[in-house]
N, C-alpha and C. Protein backbone atom coordinates (compact mmCIF):
# COMPACT_ATOMS: atom_id res chain seq x y z
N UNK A 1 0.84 -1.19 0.00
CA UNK A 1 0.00 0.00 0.00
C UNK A 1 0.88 1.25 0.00
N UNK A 2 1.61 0.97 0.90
CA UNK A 2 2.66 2.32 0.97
C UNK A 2 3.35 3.03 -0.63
N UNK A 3 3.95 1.94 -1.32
CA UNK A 3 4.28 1.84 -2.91
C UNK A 3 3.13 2.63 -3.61
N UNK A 4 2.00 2.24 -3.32
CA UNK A 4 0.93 2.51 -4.48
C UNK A 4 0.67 4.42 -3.94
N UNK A 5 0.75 4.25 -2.69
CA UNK A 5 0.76 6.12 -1.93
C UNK A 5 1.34 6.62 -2.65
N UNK A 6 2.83 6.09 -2.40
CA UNK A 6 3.91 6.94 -2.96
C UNK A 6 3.71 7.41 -4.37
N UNK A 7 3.30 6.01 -5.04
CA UNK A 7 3.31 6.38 -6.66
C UNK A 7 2.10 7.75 -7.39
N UNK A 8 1.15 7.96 -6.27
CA UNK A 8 0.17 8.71 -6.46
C UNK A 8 0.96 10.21 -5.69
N UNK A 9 1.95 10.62 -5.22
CA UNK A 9 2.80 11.74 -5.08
C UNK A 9 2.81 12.35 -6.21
N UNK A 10 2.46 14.14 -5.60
CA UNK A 10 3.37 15.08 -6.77
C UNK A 10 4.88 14.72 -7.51
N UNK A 11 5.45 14.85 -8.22
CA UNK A 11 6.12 14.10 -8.80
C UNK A 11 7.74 15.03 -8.21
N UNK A 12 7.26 16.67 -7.48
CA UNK A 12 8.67 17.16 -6.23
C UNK A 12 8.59 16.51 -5.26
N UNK A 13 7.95 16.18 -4.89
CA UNK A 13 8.31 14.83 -3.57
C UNK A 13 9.78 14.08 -3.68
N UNK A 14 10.54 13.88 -2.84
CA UNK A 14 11.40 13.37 -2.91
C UNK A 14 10.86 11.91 -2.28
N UNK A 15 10.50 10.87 -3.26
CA UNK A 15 10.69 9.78 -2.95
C UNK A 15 11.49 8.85 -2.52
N UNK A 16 12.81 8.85 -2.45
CA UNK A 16 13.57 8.57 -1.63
C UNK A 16 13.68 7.81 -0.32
N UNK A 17 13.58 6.77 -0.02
CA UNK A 17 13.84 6.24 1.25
C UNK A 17 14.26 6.49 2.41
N UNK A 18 15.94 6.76 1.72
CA UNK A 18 17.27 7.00 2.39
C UNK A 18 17.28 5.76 3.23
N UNK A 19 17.47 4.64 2.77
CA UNK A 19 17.66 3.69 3.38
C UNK A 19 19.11 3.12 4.19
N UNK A 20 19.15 2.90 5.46
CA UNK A 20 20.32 2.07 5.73
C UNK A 20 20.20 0.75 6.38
N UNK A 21 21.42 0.00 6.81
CA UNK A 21 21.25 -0.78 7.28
C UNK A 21 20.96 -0.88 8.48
N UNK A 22 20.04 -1.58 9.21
CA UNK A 22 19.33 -1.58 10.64
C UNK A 22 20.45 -2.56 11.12
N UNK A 23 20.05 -4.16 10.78
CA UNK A 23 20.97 -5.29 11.27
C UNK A 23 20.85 -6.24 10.72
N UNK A 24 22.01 -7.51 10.48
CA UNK A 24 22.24 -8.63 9.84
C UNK A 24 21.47 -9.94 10.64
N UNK A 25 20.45 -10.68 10.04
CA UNK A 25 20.66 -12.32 10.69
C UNK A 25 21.79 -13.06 9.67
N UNK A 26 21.65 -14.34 10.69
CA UNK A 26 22.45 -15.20 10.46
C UNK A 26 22.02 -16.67 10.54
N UNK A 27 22.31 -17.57 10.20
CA UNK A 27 22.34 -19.14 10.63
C UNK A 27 23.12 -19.79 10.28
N UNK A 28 23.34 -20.89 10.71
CA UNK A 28 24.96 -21.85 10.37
C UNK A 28 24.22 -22.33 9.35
N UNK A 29 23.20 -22.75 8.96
CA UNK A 29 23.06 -23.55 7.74
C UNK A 29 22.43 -22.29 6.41
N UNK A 30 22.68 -21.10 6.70
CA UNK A 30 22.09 -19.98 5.66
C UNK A 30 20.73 -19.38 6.13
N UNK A 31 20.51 -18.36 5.70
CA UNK A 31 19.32 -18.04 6.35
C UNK A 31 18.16 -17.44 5.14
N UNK A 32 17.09 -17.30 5.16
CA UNK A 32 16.02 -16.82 4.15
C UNK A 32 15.14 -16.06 4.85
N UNK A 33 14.65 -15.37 4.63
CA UNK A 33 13.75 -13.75 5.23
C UNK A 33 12.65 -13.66 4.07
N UNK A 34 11.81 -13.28 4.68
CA UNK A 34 10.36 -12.26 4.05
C UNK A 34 9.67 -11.28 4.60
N UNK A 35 9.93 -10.03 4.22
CA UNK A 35 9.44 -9.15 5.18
C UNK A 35 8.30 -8.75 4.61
N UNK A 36 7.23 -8.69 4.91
CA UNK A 36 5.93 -8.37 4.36
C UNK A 36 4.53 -8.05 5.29
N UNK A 37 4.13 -7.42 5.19
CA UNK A 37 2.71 -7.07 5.55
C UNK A 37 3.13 -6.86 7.44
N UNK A 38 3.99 -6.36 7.35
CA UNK A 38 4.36 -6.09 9.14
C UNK A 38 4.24 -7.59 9.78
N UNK A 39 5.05 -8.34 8.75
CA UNK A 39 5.29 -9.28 9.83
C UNK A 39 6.32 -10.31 8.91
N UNK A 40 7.55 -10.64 9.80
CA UNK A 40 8.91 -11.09 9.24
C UNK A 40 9.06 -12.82 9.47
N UNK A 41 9.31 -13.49 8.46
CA UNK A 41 9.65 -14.28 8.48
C UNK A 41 10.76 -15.09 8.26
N UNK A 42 11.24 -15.98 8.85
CA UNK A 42 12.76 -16.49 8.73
C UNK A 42 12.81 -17.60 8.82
N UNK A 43 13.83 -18.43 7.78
CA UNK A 43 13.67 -19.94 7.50
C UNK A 43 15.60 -20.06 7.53
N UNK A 44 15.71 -21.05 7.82
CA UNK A 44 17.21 -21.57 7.75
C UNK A 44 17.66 -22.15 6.53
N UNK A 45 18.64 -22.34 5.46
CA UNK A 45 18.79 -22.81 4.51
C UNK A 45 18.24 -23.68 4.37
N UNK A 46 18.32 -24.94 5.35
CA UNK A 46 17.65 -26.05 4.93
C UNK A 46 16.26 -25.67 4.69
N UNK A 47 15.48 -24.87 5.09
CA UNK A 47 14.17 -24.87 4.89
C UNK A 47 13.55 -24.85 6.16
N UNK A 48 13.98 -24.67 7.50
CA UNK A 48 13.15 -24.95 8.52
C UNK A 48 12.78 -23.36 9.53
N UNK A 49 12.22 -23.39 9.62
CA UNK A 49 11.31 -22.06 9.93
C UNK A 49 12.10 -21.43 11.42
N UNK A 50 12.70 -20.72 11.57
CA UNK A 50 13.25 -20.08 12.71
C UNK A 50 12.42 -18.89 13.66
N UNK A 51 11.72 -18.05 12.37
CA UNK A 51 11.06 -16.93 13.43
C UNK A 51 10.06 -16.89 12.50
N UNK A 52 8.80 -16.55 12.86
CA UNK A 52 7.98 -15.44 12.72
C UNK A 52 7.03 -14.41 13.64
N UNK A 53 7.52 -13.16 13.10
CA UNK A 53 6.90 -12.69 14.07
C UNK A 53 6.53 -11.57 13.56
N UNK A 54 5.22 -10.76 14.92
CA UNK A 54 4.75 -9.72 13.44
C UNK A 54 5.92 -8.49 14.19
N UNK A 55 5.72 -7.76 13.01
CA UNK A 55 7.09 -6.27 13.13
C UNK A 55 6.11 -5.26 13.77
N UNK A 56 6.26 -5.12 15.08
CA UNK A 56 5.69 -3.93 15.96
C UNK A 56 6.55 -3.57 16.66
N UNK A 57 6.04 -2.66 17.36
CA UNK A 57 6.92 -2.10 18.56
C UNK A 57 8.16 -1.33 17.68
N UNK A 58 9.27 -1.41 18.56
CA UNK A 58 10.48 -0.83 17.81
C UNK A 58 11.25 -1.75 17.08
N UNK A 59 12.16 -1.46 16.45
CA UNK A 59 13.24 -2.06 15.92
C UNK A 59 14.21 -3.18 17.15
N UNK A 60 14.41 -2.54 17.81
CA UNK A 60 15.40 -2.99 19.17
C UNK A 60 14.12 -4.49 19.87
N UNK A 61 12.39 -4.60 19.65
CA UNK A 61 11.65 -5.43 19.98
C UNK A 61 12.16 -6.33 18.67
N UNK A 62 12.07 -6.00 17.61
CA UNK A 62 12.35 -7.14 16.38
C UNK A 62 13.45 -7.70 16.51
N UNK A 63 14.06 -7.15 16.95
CA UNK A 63 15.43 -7.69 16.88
C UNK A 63 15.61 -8.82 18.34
N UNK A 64 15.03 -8.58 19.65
CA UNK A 64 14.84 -9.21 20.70
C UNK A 64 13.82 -10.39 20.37
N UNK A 65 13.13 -10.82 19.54
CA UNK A 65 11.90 -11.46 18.91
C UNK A 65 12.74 -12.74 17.98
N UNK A 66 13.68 -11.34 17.35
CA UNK A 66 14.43 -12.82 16.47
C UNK A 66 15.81 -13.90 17.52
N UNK A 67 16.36 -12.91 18.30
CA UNK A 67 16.63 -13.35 18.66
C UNK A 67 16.83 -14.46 19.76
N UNK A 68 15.13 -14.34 20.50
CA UNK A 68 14.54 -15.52 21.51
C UNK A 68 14.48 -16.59 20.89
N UNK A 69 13.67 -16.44 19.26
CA UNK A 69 13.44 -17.43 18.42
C UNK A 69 14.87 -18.27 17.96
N UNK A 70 16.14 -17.69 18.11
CA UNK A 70 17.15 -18.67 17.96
C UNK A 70 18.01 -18.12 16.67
N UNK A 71 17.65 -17.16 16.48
CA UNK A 71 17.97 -16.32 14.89
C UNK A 71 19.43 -15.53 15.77
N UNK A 72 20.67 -15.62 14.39
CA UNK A 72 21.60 -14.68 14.97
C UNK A 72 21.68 -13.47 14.51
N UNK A 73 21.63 -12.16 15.23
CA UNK A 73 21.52 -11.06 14.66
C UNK A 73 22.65 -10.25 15.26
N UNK A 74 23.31 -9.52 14.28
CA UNK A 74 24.55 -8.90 14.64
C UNK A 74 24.45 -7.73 13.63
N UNK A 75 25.49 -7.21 13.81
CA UNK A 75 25.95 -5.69 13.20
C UNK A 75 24.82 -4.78 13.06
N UNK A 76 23.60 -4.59 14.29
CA UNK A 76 23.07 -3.94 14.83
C UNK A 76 23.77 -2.40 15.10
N UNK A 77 22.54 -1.69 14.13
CA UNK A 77 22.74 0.02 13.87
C UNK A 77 22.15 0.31 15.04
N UNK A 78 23.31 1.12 16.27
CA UNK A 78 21.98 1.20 17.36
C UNK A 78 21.23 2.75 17.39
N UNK A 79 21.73 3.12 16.11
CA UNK A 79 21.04 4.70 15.95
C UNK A 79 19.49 4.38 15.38
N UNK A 80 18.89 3.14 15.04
CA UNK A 80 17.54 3.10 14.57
C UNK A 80 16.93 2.08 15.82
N UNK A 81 17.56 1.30 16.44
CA UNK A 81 17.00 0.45 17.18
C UNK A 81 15.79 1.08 17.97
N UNK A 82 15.57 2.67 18.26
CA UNK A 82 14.45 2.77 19.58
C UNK A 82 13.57 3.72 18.25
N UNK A 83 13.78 3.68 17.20
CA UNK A 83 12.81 3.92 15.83
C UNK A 83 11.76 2.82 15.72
N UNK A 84 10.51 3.37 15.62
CA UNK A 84 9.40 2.30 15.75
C UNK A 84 9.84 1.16 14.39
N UNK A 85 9.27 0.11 14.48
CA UNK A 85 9.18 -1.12 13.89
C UNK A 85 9.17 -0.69 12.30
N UNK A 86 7.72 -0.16 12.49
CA UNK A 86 7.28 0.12 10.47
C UNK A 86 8.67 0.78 9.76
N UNK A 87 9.81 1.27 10.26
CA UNK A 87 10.49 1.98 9.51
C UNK A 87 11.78 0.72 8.51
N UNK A 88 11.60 -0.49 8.90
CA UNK A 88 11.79 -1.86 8.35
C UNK A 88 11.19 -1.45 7.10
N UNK A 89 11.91 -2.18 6.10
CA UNK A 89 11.77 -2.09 4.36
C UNK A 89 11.73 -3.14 4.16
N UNK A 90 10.29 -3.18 3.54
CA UNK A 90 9.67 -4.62 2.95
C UNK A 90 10.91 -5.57 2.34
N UNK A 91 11.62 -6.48 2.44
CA UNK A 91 12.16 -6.88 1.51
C UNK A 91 12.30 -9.13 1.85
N UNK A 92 12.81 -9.57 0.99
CA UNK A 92 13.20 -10.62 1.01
C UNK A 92 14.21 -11.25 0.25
N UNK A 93 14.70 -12.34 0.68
CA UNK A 93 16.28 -12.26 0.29
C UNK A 93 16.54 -13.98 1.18
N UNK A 94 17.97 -14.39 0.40
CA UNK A 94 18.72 -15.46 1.17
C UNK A 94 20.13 -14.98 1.21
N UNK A 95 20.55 -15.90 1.89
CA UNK A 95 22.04 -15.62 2.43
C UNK A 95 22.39 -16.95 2.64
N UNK A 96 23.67 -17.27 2.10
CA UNK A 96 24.76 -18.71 2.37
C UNK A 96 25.08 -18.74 3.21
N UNK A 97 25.42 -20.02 3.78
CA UNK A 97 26.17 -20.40 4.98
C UNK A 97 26.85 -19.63 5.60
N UNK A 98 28.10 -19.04 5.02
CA UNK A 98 28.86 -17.80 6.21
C UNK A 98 28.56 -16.33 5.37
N UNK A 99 27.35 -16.55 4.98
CA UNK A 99 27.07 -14.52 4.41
C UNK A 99 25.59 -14.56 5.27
N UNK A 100 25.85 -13.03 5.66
CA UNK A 100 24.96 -12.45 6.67
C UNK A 100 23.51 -11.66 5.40
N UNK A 101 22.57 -11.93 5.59
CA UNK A 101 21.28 -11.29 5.64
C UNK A 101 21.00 -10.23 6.00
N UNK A 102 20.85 -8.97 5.24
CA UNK A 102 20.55 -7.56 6.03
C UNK A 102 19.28 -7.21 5.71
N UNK A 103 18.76 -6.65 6.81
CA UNK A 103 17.25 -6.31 6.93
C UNK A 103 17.60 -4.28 6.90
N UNK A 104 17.02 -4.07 5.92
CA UNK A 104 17.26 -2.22 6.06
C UNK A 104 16.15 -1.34 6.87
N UNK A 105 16.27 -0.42 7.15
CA UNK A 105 15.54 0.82 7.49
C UNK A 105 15.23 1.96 6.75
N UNK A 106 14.51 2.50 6.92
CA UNK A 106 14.75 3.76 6.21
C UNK A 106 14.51 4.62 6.94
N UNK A 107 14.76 6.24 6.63
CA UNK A 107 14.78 7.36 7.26
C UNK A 107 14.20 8.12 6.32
N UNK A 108 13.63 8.27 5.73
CA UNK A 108 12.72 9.38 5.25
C UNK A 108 11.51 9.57 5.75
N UNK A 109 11.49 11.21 6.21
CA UNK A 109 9.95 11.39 6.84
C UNK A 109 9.10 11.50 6.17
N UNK A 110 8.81 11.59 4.47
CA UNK A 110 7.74 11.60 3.77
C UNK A 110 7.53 9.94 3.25
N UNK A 111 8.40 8.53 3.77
CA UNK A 111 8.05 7.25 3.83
C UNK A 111 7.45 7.48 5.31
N UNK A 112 7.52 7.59 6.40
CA UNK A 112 7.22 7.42 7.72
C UNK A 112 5.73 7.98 7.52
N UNK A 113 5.58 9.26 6.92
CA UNK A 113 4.18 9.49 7.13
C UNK A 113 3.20 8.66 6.11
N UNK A 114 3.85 8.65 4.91
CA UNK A 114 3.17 7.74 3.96
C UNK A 114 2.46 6.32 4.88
N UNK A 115 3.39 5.62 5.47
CA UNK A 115 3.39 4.43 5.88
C UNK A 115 2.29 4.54 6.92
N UNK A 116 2.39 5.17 7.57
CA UNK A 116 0.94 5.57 8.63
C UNK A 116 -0.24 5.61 8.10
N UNK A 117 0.03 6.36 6.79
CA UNK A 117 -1.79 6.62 5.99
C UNK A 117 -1.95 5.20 5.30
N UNK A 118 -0.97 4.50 4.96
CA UNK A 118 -0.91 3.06 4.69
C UNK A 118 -1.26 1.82 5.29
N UNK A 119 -0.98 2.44 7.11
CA UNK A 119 -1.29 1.29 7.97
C UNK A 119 -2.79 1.32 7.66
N UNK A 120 -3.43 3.08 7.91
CA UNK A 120 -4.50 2.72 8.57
C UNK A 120 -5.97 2.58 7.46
N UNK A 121 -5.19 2.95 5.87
CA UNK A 121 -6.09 2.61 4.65
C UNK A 121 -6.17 0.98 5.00
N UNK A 122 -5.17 0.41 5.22
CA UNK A 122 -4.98 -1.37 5.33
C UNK A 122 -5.90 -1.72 6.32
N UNK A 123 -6.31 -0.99 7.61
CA UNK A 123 -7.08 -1.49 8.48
C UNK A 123 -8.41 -1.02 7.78
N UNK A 124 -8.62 0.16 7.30
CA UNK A 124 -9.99 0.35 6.76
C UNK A 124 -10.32 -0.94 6.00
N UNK A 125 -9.41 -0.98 5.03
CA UNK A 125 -9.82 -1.92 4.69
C UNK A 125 -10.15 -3.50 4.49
N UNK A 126 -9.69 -3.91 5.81
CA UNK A 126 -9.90 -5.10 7.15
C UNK A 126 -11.16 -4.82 7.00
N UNK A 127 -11.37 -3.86 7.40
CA UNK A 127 -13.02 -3.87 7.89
C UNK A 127 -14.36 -3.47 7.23
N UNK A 128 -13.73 -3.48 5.72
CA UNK A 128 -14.94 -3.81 4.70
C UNK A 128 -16.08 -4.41 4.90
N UNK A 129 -15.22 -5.86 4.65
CA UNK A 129 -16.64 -7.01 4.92
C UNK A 129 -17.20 -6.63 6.39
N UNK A 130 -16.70 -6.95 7.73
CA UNK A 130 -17.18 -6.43 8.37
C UNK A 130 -19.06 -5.22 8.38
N UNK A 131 -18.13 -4.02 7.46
CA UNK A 131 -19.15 -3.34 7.74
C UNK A 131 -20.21 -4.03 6.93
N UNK A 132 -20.07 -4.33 5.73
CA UNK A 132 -21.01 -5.14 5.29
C UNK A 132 -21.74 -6.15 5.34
N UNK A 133 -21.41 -6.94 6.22
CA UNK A 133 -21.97 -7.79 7.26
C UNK A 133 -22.84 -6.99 7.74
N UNK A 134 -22.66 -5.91 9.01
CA UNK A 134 -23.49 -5.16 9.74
C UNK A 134 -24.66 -4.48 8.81
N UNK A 135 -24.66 -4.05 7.94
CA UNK A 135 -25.54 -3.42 6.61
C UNK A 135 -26.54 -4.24 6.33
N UNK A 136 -26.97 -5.73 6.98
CA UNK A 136 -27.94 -6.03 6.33
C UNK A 136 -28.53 -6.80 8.22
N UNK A 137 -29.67 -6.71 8.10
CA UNK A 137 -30.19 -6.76 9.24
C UNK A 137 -29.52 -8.59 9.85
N UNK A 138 -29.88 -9.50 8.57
CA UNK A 138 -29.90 -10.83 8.74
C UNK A 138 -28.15 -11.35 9.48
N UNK A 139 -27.36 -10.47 9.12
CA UNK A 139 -26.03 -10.65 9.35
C UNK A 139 -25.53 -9.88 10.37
N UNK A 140 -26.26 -8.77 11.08
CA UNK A 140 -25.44 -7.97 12.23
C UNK A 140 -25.99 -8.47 13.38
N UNK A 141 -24.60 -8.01 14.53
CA UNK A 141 -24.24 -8.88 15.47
C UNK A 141 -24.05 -7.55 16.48
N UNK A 142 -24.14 -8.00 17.59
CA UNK A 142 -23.83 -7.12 18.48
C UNK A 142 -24.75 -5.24 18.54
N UNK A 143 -24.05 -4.40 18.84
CA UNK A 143 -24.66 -2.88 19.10
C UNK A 143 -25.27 -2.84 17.28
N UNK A 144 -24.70 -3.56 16.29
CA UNK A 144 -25.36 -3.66 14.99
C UNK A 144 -26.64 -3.83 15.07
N UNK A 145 -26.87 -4.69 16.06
CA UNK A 145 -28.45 -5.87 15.51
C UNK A 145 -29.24 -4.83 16.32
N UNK A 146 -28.73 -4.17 17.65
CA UNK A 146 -29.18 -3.36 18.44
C UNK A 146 -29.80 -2.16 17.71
N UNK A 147 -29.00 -1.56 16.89
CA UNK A 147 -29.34 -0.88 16.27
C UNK A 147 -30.50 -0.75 15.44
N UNK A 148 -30.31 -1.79 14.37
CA UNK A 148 -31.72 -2.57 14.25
C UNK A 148 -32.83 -2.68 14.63
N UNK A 149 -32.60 -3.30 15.58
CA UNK A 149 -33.89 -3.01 16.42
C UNK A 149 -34.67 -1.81 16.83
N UNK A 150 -33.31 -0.92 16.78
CA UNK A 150 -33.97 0.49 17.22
C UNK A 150 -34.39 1.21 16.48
N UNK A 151 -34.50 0.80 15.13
CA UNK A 151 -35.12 1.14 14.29
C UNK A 151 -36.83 0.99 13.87
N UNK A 152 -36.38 -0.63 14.66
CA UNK A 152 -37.91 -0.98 14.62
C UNK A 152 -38.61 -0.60 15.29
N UNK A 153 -37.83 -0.46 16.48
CA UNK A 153 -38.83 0.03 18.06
C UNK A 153 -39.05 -1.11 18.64
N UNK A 154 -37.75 -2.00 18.70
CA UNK A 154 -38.08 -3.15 19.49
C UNK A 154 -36.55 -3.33 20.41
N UNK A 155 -36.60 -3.60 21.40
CA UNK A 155 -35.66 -3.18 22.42
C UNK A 155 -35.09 -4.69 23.38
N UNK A 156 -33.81 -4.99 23.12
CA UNK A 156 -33.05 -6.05 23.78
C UNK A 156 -33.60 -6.67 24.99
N UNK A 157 -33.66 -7.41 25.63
CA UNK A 157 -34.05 -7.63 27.00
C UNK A 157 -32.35 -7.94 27.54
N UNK A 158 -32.50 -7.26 29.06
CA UNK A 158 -30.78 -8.08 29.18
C UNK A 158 -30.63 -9.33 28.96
N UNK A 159 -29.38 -9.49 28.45
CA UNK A 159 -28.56 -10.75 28.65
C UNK A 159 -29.05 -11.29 27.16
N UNK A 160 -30.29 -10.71 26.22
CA UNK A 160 -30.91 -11.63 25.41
C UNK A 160 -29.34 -11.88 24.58
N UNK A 161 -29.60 -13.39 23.99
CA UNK A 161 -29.11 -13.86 22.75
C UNK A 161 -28.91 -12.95 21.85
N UNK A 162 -28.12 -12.95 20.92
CA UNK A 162 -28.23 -11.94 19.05
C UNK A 162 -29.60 -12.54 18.11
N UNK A 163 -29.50 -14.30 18.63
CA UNK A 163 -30.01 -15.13 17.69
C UNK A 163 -31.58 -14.80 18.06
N UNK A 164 -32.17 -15.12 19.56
CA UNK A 164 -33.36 -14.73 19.62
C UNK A 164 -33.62 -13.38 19.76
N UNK A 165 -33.29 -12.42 19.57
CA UNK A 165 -33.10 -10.79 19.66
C UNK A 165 -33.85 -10.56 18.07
N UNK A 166 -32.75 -11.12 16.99
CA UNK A 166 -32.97 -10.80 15.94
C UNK A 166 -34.49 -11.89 15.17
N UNK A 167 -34.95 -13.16 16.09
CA UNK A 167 -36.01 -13.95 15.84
C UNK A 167 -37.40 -12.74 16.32
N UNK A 168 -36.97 -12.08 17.05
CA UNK A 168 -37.87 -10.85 17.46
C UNK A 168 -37.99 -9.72 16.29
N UNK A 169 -37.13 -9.42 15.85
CA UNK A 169 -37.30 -8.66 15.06
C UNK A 169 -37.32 -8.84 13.26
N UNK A 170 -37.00 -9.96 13.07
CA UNK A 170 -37.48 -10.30 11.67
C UNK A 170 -39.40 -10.15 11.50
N UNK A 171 -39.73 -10.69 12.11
CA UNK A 171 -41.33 -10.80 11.62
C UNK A 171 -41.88 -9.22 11.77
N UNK A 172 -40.89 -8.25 12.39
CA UNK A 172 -41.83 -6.65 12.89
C UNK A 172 -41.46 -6.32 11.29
N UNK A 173 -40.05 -6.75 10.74
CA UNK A 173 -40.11 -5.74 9.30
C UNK A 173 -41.48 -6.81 8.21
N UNK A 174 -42.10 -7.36 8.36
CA UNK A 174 -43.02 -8.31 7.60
C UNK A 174 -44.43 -7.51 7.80
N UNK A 175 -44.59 -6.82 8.96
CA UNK A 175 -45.31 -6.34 9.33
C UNK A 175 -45.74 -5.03 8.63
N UNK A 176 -47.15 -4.68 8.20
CA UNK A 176 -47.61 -3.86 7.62
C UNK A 176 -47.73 -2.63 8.41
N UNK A 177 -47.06 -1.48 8.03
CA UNK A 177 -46.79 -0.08 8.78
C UNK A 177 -47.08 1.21 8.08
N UNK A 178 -47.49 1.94 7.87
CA UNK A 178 -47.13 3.50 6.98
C UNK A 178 -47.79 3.20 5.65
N UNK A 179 -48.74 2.13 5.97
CA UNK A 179 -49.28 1.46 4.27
C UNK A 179 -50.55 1.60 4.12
N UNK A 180 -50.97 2.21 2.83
CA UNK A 180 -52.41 2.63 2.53
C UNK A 180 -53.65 1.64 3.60
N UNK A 181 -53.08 0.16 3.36
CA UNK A 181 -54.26 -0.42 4.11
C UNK A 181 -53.89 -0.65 5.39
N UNK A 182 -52.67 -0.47 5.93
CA UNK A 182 -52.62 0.11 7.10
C UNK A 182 -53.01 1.44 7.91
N UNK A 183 -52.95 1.73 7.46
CA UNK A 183 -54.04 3.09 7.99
C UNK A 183 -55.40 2.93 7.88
N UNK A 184 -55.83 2.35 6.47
CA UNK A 184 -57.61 2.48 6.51
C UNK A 184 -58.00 1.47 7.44
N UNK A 185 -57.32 0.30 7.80
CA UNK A 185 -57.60 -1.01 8.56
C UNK A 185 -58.37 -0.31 10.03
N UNK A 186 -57.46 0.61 11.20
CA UNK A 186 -58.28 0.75 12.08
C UNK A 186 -59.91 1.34 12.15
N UNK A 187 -59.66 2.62 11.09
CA UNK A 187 -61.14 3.36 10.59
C UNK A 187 -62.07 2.50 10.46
């Protein structure tokens, strides 16, 4: 998402990264990385899975994360380590037996802010379906169905169920209201 921000920039923007190196893993048998979607993964040459974990917190937490998991990490930049997490650059990559794996950073404040309007377009859009779920009476759950109801003029009892809540209120929308022969019916 961040990529697609950027690419929609005035074209004086300095796009630019300014990337450096944060810190190297390692493994005796080679190591393989995927950094993606805020969350890093690491496999050993042979193929066997060493870390995953998601990339929050700071840099100096990722790096404590890989290294519980058994991952060797060295030549640690400690000028980015207390720099939050997101400033990690998507990337993936292998490394041989005695060559080190570098995971970069970047320092540009027009990536840092990008990346923020990026996190939180990505959560909006988590919660698509969600809202669309809630949008139809048969599918909302919770202060949704509530809502609902309060539309109808029909009101929760405590503790009720969603399931018998909403068995209450299906048959009121079936119900004839605001309708020519609803009105003449009492006269």
């Amino acid at each position: 998402m961040r990529s697609r921000l950027l690419d929609k920039l005035y074209n004086a923007f300095n796009r630019d990264p300014n990337v450096q190196k944060a810190f190297a893993i390692w493994h005796a048998d080679g190591v393989a990385w995927q950094l993606t979607d805020r969350r890093l993964v690491v496999h050993s040459g042979a193929g066997a899975l060493l870390a995953d974990l998601a990339v929050a917190g700071t840099v100096a937490d990722v790096v404590a994360g890989l290294t519980s998991q058994g991952v060797t990490v060295n030549d640690v930049r400690s000028g980015v380590m207390g720099f939050h997490a997101s400033v990690l650059v998507e990337s993936s990559g292998t490394a041989a037996n005695n060559i080190k794996g570098f995971i970069d950073a970047h320092r540009s404040i027009l990536w840092a802010l990008i990346s923020s309007y990026a996190q939180e377009v990505g959560v909006a859009a988590d919660m698509v379906p969600q809202a669309i779920r809630q949008a139809t009476l048969q599918t909302a759950e919770g202060d949704w169905l509530d809502y609902w109801g309060g539309f109808f003029g029909i009101q929760r009892r405590s503790g009720q169920a969603d399931a018998s809540y909403l068995a209450l209120i299906i048959p009121d929308t079936l119900r004839q209201a605001n309708t020519r022969s609803a009105v003449e019916k009492p006269i």
